[in-house]
C-alpha atoms as a PDB file:
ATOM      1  CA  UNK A   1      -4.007   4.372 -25.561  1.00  0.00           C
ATOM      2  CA  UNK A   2      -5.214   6.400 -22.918  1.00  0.00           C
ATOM      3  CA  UNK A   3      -8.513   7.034 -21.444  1.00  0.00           C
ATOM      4  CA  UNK A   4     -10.590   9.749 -19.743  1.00  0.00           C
ATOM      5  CA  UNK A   5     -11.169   9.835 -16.440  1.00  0.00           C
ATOM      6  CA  UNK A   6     -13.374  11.702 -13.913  1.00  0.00           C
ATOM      7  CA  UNK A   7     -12.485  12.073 -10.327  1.00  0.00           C
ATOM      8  CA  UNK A   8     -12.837  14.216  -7.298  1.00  0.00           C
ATOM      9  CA  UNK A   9     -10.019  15.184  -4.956  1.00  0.00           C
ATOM     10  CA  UNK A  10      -9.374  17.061  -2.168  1.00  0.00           C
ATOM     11  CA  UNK A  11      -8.307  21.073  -2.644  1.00  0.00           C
ATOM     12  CA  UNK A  12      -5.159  20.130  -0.736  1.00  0.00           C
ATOM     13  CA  UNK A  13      -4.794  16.853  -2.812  1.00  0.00           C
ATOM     14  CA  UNK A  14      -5.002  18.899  -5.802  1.00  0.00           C
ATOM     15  CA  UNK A  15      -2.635  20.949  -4.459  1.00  0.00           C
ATOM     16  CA  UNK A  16      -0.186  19.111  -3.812  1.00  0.00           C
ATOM     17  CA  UNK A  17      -0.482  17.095  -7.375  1.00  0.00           C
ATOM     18  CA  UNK A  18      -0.246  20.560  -8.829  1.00  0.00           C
ATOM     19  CA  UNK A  19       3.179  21.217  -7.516  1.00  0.00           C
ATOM     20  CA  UNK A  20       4.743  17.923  -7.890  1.00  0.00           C
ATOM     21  CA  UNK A  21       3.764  18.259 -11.594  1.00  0.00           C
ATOM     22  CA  UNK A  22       5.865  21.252 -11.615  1.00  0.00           C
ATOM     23  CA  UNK A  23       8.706  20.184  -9.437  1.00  0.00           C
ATOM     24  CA  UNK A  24       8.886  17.109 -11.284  1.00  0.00           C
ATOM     25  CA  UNK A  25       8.801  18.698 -14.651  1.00  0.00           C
ATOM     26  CA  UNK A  26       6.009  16.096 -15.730  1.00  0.00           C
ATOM     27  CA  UNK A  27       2.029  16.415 -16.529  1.00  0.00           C
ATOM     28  CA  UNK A  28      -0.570  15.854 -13.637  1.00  0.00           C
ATOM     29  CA  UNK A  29      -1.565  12.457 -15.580  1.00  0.00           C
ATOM     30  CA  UNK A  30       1.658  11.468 -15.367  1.00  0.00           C
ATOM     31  CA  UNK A  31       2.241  11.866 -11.272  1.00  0.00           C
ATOM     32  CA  UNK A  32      -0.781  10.203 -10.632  1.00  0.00           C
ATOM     33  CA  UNK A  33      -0.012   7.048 -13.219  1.00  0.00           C
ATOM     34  CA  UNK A  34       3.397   7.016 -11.303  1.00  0.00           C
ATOM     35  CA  UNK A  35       2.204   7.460  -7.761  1.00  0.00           C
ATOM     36  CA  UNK A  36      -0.797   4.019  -8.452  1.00  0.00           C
ATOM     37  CA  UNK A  37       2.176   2.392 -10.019  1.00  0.00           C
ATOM     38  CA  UNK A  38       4.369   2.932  -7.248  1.00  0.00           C
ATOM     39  CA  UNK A  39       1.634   1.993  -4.702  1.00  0.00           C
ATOM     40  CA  UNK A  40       0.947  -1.194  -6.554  1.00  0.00           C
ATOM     41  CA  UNK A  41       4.481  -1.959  -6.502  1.00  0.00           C
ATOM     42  CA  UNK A  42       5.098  -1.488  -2.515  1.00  0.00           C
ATOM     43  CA  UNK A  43       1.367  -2.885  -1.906  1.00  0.00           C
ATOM     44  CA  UNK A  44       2.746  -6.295  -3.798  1.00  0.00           C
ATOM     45  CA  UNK A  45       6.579  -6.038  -2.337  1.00  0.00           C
ATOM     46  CA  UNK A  46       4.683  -5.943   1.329  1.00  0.00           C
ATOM     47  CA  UNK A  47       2.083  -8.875   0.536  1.00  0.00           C
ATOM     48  CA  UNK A  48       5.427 -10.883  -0.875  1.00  0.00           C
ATOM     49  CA  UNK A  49       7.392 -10.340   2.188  1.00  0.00           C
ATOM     50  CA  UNK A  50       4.735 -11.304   4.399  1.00  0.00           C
ATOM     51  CA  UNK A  51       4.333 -14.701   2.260  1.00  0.00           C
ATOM     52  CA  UNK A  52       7.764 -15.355   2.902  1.00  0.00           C
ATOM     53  CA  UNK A  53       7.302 -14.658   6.246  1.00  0.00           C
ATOM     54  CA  UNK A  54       4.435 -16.721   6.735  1.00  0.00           C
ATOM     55  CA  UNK A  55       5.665 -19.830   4.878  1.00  0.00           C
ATOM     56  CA  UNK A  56       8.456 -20.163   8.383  1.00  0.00           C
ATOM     57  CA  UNK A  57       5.425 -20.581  11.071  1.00  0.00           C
ATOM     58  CA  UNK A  58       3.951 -23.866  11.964  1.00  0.00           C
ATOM     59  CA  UNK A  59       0.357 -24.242  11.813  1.00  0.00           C
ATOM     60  CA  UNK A  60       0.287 -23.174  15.460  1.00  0.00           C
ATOM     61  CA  UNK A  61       1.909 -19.243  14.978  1.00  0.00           C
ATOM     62  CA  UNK A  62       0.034 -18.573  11.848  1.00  0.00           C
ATOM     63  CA  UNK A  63      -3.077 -19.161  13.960  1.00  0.00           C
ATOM     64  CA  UNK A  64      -2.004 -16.822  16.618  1.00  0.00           C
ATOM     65  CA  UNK A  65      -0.899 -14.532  14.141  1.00  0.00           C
ATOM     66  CA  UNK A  66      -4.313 -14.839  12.157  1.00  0.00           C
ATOM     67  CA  UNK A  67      -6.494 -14.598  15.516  1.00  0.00           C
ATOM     68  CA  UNK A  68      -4.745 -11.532  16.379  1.00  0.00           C
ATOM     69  CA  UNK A  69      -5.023  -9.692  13.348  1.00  0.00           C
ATOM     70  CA  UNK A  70      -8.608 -10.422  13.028  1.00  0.00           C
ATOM     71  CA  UNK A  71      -8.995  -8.952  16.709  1.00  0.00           C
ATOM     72  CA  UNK A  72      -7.689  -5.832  16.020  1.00  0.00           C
ATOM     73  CA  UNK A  73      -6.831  -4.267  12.889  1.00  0.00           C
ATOM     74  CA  UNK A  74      -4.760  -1.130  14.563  1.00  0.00           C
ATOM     75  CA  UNK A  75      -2.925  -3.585  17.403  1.00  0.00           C
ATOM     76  CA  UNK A  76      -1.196  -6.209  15.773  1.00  0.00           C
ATOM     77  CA  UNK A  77       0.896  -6.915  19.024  1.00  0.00           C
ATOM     78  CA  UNK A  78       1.240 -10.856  19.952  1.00  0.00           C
ATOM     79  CA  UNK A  79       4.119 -12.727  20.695  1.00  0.00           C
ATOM     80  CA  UNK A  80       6.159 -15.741  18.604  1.00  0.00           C
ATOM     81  CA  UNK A  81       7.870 -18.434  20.420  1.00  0.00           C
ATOM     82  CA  UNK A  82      10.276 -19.605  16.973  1.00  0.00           C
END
């Protein structure tokens, strides 16, 4: 069942979900159901990946790799020695 819901967007966000609904051929509810499913969906795919990632480091990288991140959020730049 489906439920009512109030939100604000941008003119150009509105927009733009104006003519996808049209180019797609589908209602405005459904592009933006589709567009938080597919963000979910890459949001999760990215967090697995990195998991993976992270279960090859020693204790040692992860560290590095956690101190870095936590200095800066935009440069992620450090350097593994695997």
């Amino acid at each position: 069942m489906k439920k009512a819901v109030n939100m604000r967007l941008e003119e150009n966000t509105v927009i733009l979900l104006n003519s996808l609904s049209k180019e797609l051929a589908i209602t405005k509810t459904d592009v933006v159901e589709r567009a938080i499913e597919f963000y979910s969906r890459d949001k999760s795919k990215k967090r697995n990946e990195l998991m993976a990632f992270a279960g090859t480091l020693d204790d040692d990288d992860a560290k590095i790799i956690l101190e870095s991140i936590a200095e800066s959020r935009v440069d992620k730049d450090f350097i593994l020695d695997i």
